[in-house]
Structures are given as structure tokens and as C-alpha cells.
Protein backbone atom coordinates (compact mmCIF):
# COMPACT_ATOMS: atom_id res chain seq x y z
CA UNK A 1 -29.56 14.72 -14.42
CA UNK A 2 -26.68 17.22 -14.58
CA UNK A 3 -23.62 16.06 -12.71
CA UNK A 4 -21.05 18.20 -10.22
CA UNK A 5 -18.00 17.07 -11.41
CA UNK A 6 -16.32 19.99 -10.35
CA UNK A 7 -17.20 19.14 -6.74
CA UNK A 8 -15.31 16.04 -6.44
CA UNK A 9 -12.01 17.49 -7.00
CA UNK A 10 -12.24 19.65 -3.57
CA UNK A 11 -11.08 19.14 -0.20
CA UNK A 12 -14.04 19.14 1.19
CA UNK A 13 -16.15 17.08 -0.38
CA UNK A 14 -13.55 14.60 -0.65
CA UNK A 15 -13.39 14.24 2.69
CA UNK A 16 -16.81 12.77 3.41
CA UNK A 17 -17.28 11.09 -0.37
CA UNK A 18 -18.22 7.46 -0.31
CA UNK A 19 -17.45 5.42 -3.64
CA UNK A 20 -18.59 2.12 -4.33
CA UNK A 21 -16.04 1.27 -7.15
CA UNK A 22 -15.94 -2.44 -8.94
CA UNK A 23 -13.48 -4.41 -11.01
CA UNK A 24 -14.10 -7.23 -13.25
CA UNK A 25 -11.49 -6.60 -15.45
CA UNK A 26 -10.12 -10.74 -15.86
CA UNK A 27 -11.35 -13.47 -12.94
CA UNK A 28 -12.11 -11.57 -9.90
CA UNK A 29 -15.25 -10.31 -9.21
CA UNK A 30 -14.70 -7.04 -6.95
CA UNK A 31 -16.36 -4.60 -5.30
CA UNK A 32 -15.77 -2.29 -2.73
CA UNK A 33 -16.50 1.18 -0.86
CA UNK A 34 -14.23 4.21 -0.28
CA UNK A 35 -14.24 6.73 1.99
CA UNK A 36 -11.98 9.94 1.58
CA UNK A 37 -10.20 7.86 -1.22
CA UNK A 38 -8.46 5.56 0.92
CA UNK A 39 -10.38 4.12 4.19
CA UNK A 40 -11.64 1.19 2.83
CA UNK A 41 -14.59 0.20 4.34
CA UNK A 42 -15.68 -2.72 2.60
CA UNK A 43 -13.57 -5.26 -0.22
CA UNK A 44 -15.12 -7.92 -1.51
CA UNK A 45 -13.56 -10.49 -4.08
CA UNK A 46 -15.36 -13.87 -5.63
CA UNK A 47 -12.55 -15.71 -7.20
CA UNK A 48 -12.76 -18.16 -10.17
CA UNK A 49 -9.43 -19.56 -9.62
CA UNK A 50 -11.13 -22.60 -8.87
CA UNK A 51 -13.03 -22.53 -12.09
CA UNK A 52 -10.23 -22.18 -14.12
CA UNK A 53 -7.56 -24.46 -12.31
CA UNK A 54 -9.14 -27.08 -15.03
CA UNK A 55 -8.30 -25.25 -17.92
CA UNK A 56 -4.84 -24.35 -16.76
CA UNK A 57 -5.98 -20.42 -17.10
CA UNK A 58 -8.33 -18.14 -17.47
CA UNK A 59 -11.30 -18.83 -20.42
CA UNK A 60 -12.69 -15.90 -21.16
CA UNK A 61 -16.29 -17.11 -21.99
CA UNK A 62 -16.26 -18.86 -18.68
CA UNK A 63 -15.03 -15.47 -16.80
CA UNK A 64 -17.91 -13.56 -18.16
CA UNK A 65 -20.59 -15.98 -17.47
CA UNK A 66 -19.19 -16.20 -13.60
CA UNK A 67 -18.76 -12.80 -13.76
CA UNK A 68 -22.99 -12.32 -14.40
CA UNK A 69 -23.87 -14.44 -11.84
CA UNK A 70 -21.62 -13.02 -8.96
CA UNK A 71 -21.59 -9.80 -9.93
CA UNK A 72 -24.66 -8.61 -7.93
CA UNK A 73 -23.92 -10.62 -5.09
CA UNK A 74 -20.85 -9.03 -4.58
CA UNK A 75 -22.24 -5.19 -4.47
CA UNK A 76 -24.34 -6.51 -1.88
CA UNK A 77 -22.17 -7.52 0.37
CA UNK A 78 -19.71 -4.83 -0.20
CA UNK A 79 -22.69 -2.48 1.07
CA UNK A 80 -23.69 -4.67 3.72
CA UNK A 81 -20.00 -5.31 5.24
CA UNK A 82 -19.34 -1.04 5.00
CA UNK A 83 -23.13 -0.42 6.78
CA UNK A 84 -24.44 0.95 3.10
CA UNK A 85 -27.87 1.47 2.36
CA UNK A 86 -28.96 -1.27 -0.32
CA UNK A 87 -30.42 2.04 -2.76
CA UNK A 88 -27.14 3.73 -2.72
CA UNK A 89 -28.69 6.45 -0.84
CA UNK A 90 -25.56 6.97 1.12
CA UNK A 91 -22.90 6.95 -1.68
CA UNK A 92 -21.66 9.47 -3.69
CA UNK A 93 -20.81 7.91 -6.84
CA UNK A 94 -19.95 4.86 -8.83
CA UNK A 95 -16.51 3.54 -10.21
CA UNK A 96 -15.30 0.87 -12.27
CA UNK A 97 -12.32 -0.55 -14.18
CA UNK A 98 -13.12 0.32 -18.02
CA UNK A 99 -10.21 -1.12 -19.30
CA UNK A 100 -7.75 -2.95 -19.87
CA UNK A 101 -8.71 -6.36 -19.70
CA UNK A 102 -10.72 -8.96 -21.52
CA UNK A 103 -13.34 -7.24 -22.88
CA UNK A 104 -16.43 -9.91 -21.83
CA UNK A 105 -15.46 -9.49 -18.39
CA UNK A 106 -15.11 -6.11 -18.62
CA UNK A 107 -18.43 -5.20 -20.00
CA UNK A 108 -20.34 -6.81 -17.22
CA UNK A 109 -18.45 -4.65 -14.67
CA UNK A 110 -19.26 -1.60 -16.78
CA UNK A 111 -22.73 -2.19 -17.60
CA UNK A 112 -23.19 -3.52 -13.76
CA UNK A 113 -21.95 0.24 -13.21
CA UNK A 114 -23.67 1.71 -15.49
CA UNK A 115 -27.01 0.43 -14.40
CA UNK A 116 -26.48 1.09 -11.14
CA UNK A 117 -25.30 4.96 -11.58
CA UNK A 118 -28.22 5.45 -13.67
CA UNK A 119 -30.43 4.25 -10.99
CA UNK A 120 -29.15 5.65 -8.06
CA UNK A 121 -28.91 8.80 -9.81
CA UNK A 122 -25.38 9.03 -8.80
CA UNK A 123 -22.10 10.14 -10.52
CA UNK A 124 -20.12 7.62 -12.87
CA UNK A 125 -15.96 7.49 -12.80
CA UNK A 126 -14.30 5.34 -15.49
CA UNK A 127 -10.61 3.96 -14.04
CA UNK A 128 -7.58 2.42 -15.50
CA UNK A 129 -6.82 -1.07 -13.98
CA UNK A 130 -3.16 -0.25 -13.83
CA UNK A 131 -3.61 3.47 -12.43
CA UNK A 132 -5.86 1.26 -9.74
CA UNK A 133 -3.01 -0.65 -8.64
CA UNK A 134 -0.84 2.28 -8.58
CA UNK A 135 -3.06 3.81 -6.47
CA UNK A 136 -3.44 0.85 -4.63
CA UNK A 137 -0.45 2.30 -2.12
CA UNK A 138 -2.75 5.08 -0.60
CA UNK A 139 -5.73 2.28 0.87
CA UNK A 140 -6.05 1.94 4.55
CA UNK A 141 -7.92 -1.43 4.63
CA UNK A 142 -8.86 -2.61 8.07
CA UNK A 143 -8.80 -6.02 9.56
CA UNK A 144 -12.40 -7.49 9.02
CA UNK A 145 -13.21 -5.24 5.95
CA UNK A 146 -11.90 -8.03 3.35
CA UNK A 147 -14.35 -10.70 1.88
CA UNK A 148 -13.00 -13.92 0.21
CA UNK A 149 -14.72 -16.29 -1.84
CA UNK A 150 -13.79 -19.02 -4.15
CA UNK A 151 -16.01 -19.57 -6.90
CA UNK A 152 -16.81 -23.11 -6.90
CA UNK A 153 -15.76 -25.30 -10.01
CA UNK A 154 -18.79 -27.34 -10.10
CA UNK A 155 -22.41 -26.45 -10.68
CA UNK A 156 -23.61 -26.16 -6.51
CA UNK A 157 -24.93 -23.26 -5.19
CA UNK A 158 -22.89 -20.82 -4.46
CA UNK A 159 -21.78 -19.96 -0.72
CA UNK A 160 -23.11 -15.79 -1.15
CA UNK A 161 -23.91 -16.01 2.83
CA UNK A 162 -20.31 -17.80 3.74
CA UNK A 163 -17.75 -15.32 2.51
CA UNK A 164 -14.78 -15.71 4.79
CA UNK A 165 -13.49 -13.57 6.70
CA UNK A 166 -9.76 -14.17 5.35
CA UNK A 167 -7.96 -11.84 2.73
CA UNK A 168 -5.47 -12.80 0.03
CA UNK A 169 -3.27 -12.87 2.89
CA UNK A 170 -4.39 -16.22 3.31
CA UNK A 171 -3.13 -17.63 0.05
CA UNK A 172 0.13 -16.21 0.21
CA UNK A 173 1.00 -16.60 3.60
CA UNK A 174 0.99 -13.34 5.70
CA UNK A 175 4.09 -11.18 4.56
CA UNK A 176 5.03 -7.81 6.07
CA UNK A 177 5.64 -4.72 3.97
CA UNK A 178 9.19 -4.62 3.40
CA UNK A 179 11.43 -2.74 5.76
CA UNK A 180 12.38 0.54 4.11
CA UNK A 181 15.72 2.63 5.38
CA UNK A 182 17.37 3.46 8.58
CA UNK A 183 15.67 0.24 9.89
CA UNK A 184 11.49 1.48 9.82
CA UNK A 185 10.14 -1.86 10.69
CA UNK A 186 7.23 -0.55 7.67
CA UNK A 187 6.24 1.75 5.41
CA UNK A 188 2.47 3.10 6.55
CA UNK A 189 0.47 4.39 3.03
CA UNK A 190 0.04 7.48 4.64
CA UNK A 191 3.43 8.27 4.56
CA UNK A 192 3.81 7.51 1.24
CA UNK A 193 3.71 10.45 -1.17
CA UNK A 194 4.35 11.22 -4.71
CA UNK A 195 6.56 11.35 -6.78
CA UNK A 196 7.55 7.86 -6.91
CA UNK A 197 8.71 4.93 -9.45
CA UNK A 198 5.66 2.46 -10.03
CA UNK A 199 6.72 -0.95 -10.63
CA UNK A 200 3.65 -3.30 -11.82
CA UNK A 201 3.67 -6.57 -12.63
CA UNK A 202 0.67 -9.15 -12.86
CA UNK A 203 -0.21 -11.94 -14.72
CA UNK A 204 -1.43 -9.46 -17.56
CA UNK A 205 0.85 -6.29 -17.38
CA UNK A 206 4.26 -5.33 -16.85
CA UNK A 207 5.23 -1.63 -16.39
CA UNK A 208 7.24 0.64 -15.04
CA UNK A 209 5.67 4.31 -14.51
CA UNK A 210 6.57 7.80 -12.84
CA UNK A 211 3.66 8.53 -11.41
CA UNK A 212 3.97 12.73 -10.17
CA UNK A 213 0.24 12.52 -9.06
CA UNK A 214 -3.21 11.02 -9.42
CA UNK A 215 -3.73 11.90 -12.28
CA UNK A 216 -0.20 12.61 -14.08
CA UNK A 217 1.68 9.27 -14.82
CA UNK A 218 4.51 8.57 -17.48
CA UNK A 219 5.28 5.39 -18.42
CA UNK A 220 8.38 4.35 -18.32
CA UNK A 221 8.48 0.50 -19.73
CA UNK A 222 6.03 -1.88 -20.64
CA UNK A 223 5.95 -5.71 -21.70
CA UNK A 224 7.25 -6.57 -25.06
CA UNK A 225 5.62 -10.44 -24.64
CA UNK A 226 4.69 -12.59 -21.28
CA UNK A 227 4.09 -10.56 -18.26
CA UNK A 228 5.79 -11.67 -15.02
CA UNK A 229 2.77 -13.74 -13.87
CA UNK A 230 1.92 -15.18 -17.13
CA UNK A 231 5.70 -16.48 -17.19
CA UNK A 232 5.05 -18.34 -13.82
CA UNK A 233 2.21 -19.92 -15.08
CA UNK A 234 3.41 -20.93 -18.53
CA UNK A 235 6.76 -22.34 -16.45
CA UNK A 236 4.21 -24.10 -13.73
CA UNK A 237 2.71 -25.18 -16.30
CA UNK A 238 5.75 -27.21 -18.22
CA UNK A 239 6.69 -28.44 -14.92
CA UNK A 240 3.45 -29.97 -14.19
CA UNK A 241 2.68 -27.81 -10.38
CA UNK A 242 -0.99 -26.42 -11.61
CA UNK A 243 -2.33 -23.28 -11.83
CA UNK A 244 -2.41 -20.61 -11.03
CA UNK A 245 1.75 -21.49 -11.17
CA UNK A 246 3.06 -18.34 -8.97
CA UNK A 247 2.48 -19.18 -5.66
CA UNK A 248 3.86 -23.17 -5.76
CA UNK A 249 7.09 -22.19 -8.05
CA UNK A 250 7.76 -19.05 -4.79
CA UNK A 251 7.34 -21.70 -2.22
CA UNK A 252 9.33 -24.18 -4.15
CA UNK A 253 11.74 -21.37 -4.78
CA UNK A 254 12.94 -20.72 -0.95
CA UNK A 255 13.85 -24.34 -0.95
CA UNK A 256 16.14 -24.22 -3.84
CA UNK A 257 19.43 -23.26 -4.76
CA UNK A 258 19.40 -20.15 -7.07
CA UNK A 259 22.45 -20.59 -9.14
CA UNK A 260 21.61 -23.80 -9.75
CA UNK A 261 20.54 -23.37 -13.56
CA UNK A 262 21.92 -20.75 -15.21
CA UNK A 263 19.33 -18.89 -16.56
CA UNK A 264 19.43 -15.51 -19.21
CA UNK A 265 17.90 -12.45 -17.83
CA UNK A 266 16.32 -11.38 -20.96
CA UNK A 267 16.60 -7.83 -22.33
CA UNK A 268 18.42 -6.54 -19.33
CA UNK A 269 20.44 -4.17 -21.13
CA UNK A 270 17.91 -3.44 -23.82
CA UNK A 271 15.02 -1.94 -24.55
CA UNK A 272 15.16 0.57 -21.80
CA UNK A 273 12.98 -0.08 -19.28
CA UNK A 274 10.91 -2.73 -21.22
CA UNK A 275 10.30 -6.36 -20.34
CA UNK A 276 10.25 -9.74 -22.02
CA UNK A 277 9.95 -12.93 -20.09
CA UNK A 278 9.26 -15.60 -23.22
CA UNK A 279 12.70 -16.23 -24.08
CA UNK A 280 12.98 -17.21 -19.87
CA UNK A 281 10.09 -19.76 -20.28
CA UNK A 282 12.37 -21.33 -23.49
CA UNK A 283 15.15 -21.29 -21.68
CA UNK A 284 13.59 -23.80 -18.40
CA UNK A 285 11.84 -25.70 -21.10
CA UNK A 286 15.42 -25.91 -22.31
CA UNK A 287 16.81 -27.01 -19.32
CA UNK A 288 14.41 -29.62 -19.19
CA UNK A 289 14.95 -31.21 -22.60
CA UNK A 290 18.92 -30.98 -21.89
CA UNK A 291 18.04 -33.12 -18.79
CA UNK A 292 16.23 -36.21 -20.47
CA UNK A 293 12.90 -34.83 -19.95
CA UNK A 294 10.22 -33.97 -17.12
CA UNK A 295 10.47 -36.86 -15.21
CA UNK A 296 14.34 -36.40 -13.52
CA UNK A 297 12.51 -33.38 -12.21
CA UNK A 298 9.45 -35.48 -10.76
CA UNK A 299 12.27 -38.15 -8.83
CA UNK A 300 14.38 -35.41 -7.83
CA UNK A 301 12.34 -32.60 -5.87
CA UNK A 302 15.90 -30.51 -4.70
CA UNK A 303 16.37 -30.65 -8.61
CA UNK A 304 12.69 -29.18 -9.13
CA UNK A 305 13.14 -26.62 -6.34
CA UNK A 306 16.55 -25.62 -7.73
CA UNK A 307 14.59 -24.54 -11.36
CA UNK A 308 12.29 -23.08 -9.39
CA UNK A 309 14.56 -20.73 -7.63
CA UNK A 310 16.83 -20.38 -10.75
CA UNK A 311 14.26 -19.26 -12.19
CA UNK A 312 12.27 -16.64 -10.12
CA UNK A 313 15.76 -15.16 -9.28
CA UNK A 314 16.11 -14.77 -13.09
CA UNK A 315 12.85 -12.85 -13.05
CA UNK A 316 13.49 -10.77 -10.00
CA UNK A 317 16.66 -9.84 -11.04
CA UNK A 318 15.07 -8.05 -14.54
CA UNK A 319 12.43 -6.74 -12.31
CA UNK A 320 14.85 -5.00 -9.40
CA UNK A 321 17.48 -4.26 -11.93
CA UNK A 322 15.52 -1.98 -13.88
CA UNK A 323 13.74 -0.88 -11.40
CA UNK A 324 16.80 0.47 -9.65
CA UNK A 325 17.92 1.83 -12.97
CA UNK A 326 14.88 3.72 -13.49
CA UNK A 327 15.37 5.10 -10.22
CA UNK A 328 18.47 6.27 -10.37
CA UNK A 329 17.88 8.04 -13.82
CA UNK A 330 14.30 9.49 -12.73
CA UNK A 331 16.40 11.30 -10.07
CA UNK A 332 13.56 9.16 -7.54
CA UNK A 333 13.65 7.88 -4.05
CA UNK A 334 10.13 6.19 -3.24
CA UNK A 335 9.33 2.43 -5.08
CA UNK A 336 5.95 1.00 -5.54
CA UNK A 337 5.71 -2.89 -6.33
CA UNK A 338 2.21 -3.40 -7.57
CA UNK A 339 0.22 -5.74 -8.70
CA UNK A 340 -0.39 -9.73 -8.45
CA UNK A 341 3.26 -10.71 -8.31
CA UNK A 342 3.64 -8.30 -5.96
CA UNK A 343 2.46 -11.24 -3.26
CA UNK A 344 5.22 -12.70 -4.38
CA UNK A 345 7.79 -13.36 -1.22
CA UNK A 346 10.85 -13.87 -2.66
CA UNK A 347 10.50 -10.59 -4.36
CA UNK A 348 9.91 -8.93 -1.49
CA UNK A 349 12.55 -10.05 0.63
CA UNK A 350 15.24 -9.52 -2.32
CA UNK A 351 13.80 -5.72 -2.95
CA UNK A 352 14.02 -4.89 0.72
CA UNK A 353 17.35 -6.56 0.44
CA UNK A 354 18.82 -4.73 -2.59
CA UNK A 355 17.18 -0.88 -1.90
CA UNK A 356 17.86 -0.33 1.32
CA UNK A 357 18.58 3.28 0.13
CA UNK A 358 14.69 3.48 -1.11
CA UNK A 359 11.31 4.47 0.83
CA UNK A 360 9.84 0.74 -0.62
CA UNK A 361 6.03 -0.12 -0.40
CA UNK A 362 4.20 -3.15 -1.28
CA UNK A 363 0.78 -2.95 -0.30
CA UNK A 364 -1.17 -5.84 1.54
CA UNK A 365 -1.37 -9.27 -0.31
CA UNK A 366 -5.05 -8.51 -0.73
CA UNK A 367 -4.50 -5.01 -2.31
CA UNK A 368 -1.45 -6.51 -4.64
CA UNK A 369 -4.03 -8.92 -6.76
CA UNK A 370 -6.71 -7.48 -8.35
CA UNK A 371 -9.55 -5.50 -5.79
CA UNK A 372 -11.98 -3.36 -6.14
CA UNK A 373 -10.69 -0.83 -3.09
CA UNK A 374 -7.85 0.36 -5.74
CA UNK A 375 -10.74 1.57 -8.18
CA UNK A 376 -11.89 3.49 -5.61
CA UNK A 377 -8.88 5.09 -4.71
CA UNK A 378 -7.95 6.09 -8.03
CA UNK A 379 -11.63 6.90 -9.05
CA UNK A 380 -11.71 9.52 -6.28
CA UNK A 381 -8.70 11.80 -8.16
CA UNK A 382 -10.77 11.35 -11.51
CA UNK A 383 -13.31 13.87 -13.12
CA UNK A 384 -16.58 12.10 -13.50
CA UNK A 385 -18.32 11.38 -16.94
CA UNK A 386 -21.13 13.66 -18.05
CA UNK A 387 -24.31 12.07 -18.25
CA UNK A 388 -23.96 11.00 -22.12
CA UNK A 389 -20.91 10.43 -21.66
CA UNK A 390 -21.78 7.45 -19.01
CA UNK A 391 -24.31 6.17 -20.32
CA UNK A 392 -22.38 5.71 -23.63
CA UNK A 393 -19.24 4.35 -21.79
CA UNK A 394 -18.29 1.35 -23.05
CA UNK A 395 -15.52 -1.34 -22.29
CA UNK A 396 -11.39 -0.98 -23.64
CA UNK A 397 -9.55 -3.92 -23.59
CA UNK A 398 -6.66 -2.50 -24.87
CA UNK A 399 -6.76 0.51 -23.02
CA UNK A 400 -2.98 1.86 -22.97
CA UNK A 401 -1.87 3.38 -20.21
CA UNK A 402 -0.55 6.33 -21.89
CA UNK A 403 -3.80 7.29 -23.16
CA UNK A 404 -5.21 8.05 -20.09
């Protein structure tokens, strides 16, 4: 089978191309079809969280093992929910997340896509995770296309017929894009255009890249240790509020009193446009210690909320701060905040807060965490493999993003 690559990168063909893209890349398994690159007509994400809430975070062996049983059920209803035949008959080609990740979940997203390129006869497009989320910003997802299901932590069947009908919206609370200038109540993605100053953080990545197109991205910054997530969860974590951490310690946070604890803001003048957020997690586990231990915090919610908003003020402030710096010295004007902690709320009310002077754009709540819809959006912009090439593709976990 000889593929058309060349074809994909035109205007026309673009135009009516239907992708079904998938991402497996930690605990979600995601799939999803594109039209035109940004319609979404179809996202579907099985969640472990509950699987893993045990462990305190993700175990990889466990991930890949959900990740095999799900996976399949997950296609299907991504093709069901966007009217798709079951053979692929009316799709165009196949996506997925190669990298980076952890590897075991990766590779059953890749062969999954793989197999199913091969047998459909259809073209195969391998996609950074992060240039996913940057892309992320250009999806039109309509109410009704999102599917939500939480794996369950115990050994019953699976609910593959009951996927709700709620997005990540749901888990976050429902939170507005945030206002951009001269008082635009939000910013609509297709309004959005390049150049502009990526900003994304997850539980996994941290980075901050001038993306000039699709396909032509410079990274600015990257994490030196914890990512922003990770540093929720590590800080849940001490504190005793479960996992995953982020959402509890941003609910706690509105109730607290930011200045309460004065907390560093790690490598703000450093390291350019870098990030570290382990010497943060020392410093509340400090706090804490200094305090007689855990358990003032248990009698003493205010004092609990007040960490809790000491701290995610210390994180936001790194995060908006170099952001705005980056900006400013990239001679930019538009901001993307990408990624899982991107649902985070009192992130977005402080960006909309501090750059009023910025076209700012985070995407839905069930666009920010990780989706297959932003695989698809990226995958459309991307040459695809030849036909050794695919069938030879194989997984990168450490997949930089400069060597794209």
C-alpha cells in the first residue's frame, strides 16, 4: 500500500478529512474523531483515576493492563458517538500519541494504531503529547460529543454501555475561558491564531514553547524536577487529601488566605524560563514540621486551607511570572495555558487577572487533561509515515519536544 502523504497537507482535502486519533500516553484511555482538524465529533476518555486513588498515583503495570482491556472499547464508541462506520470505511487516517509518556501505556496505544491502520488500509500519523495539547486550542468540541468513564477499582464488569454523558467539566466544576482584553466575555478557538506563547503544565510536563505554527515550535523552558501537577500531588499527598491532590488543594485554596505561609517561589529569577517545583514541596513539608506535625493541620481546617492557598499562589506565581516574561521578550501577544493544571481555577482567575493586556485561552476542562481530540488536531498538520515506516513505529517515552 503506497500512502498520499502529500495530500493531507492541502486545503482541500483537509477540509473533508476524518481522523480517528488515540492517546494512551499515562492513565487515560482516549480516543476520538476529527473533522477538518478541529470539529470534534466524537471524545471519548476511560479514566483509571479510580484505580490508582489506592496507590496514591499512577502504577505503570496497572495502566497498561487497563489500558488493554479498554482500549478497544473506547474506539468503538468514539465511532459510534461521531456516526463512524465500525471498518473505518469512512476515515481517512489514524493518529496516536507516540511519545512521551510511560512507555507500557504507550505501546498499547501505538500498536492499537498500528493494527488498526494496517487493517483499514488507512494512513498512520505519529503525534507528540505536548504538541497535542498545544494544539488542543484549535478543537471545536460540541456539547454531547464528550464520553466519561471511570474505570472501576475493583474487578466488576465494566460499564462500556453507561458512559456518561458529562465531560471533565464535571470534575472541575464548569469554568469559563478567561476573559481576554477590552472586556471579550471569551476567547472562541477560532479566533485564536499563531504565533503565540504555549504555557503547559500537567502532572508530567512543564514547558513553555513559541509555537509559530503546526508544525514549527521552540521551546522555551522545560522542568528541571516535579512538574506542576506532580507537586500538587506529592503536597496532597503529605497533607493527607488523596489523590489525585490538584483538584481538593484548588478548592481548599479559595478558602484560604494566601499570604498565610510564606512560601519560596523557586527558580524565579533563574534558569530562564525553566521550572522546579521540589524545593516548594520541602518547603510545606517544612512548614509542617515547624508546626508540631500533621495533626494542627487536621484540628484546624482555616490553617489547612491557608497552606493550601499559600501554596498554589506560590506555584501560580512561577507559572504567570515567567510566562509574562517570556512574553514580553518573545515580542508576543496571544497565551495558551495547556494541559491538566490548566483545569485548575485559581489559575485561571489570577491569569485573566494579571494579563489583561494578552489575547488568553484555556481550552475546555475536558480538552486541558489528557484527550484524544488534541491528537487529532495536531495529527492533521503532520506528514504521515510511509508504510515501513508505520509499521516499524514504535513507542518514545522520552520523546523531547525539541526533537520533533
Amino acid at each position: 500500500m503506497e500512502l498520499e502523504s502529500p495530500i493531507f497537507l492541502t486545503e482541500t482535502h483537509q477540509k473533508r478529512m476524518r481522523i480517528l486519533s488515540i492517546e494512551t500516553s499515562c492513565d487515560e484511555t482516549a480516543a476520538a474523531i476529527l473533522e477538518d482538524g478541529r470539529q470534534v465529533l466524537a471524545s471519548v476518555v476511560a479514566s483509571q483515576t479510580p484505580v490508582h486513588k489506592a496507590y496514591q498515583g499512577v502504577v505503570p503495570e496497572i495502566a497498561s493492563r487497563c489500558h488493554i482491556e479498554y482500549m478497544l472499547p473506547v474506539v468503538a464508541e468514539a465511532l459510534r458517538v461521531a456516526g463512524c462506520e465500525p471498518d473505518g470505511s469512512d476515515l481517512d487516517a489514524v493518529a496516536v500519541t507516540r511519545g512521551p509518556g510511560l512507555v507500557g501505556s504507550l505501546l498499547v496505544g501505538v500498536e492499537t494504531a498500528k493494527t488498526l491502520a494496517w487493517r483499514w488500509r488507512k494512513p498512520l500519523i505519529a503525534v507528540h503529547h505536548t504538541v497535542g495539547h498545544l494544539m488542543s486550542v484549535f478543537c471545536e468540541l460540541p456539547e454531547g460529543r464528550s464520553r466519561f468513564l471511570e474505570v472501576p477499582p475493583d474487578d466488576s464488569e465494566p460499564a462500556s454501555t453507561e458512559w456518561g454523558e458529562q465531560d471533565r467539566e464535571a470534575q472541575h466544576g464548569r469554568t469559563e475561558q478567561a476573559p481576554v482584553a477590552r472586556g471579550n466575555r471569551s476567547a472562541a478557538p477560532a479566533v485564536f491564531d499563531f504565533p503565540f506563547l504555549g504555557l503547559a503544565i500537567s502532572g508530567g510536563h512543564s514547558s513553555l514553547v513559541r509555537v509559530e505554527g503546526p508544525t514549527e515550535m521552540r521551546l522555551l523552558g522545560s522542568t528541571l524536577d516535579d512538574a506542576p501537577g506532580e507537586a500538587y500531588d506529592k503536597v496532597a499527598k503529605v497533607l493527607g487529601l488523596g489523590y489525585p491532590g490538584g483538584p481538593e488543594v484548588d478548592r481548599r485554596a479559595a478558602l484560604g488566605n494566601p499570604e498565610a505561609f510564606d512560601l519560596p517561589r523557586p527558580i524565579l529569577h533563574a534558569h530562564g524560563y525553566d521550572f522546579s517545583f521540589s524545593g516548594l514541596k520541602t518547603a510545606v513539608v517544612r512548614e509542617i514540621e515547624e508546626r508540631g506535625g500533621l495533626r494542627l493541620f487536621h484540628e484546624d481546617e482555616n490553617l489547612l486551607n491557608d497552606l493550601c492557598a499559600s501554596f498554589q499562589a506560590a506555584v501560580i506565581d512561577v507559572l504567570l511570572r515567567k510566562s509574562l516574561r517570556a512574553l514580553r521578550d518573545e515580542k508576543l501577544h496571544r497565551l495558551a495555558v495547556v494541559g491538566g493544571v490548566a483545569c485548575n481555577r485559581g489559575l485561571r482567575k489570577e491569569a485573566a487577572r494579571r494579563l489583561k493586556g494578552t489575547h488568553l485561552l484555556f481550552p475546555a476542562p475536558a480538552l486541558c487533561t489528557d484527550n484524544a481530540a488534541m491528537i487529532g488536531a495536531a495529527a492533521v498538520h503532520i506528514e504521515p509515515l510511509s508504510r515501513d515506516a508505520a509499521l516499524r513505529l514504535d513507542a518514545r517515552a522520552g520523546w523531547e519536544l525539541g526533537q520533533v
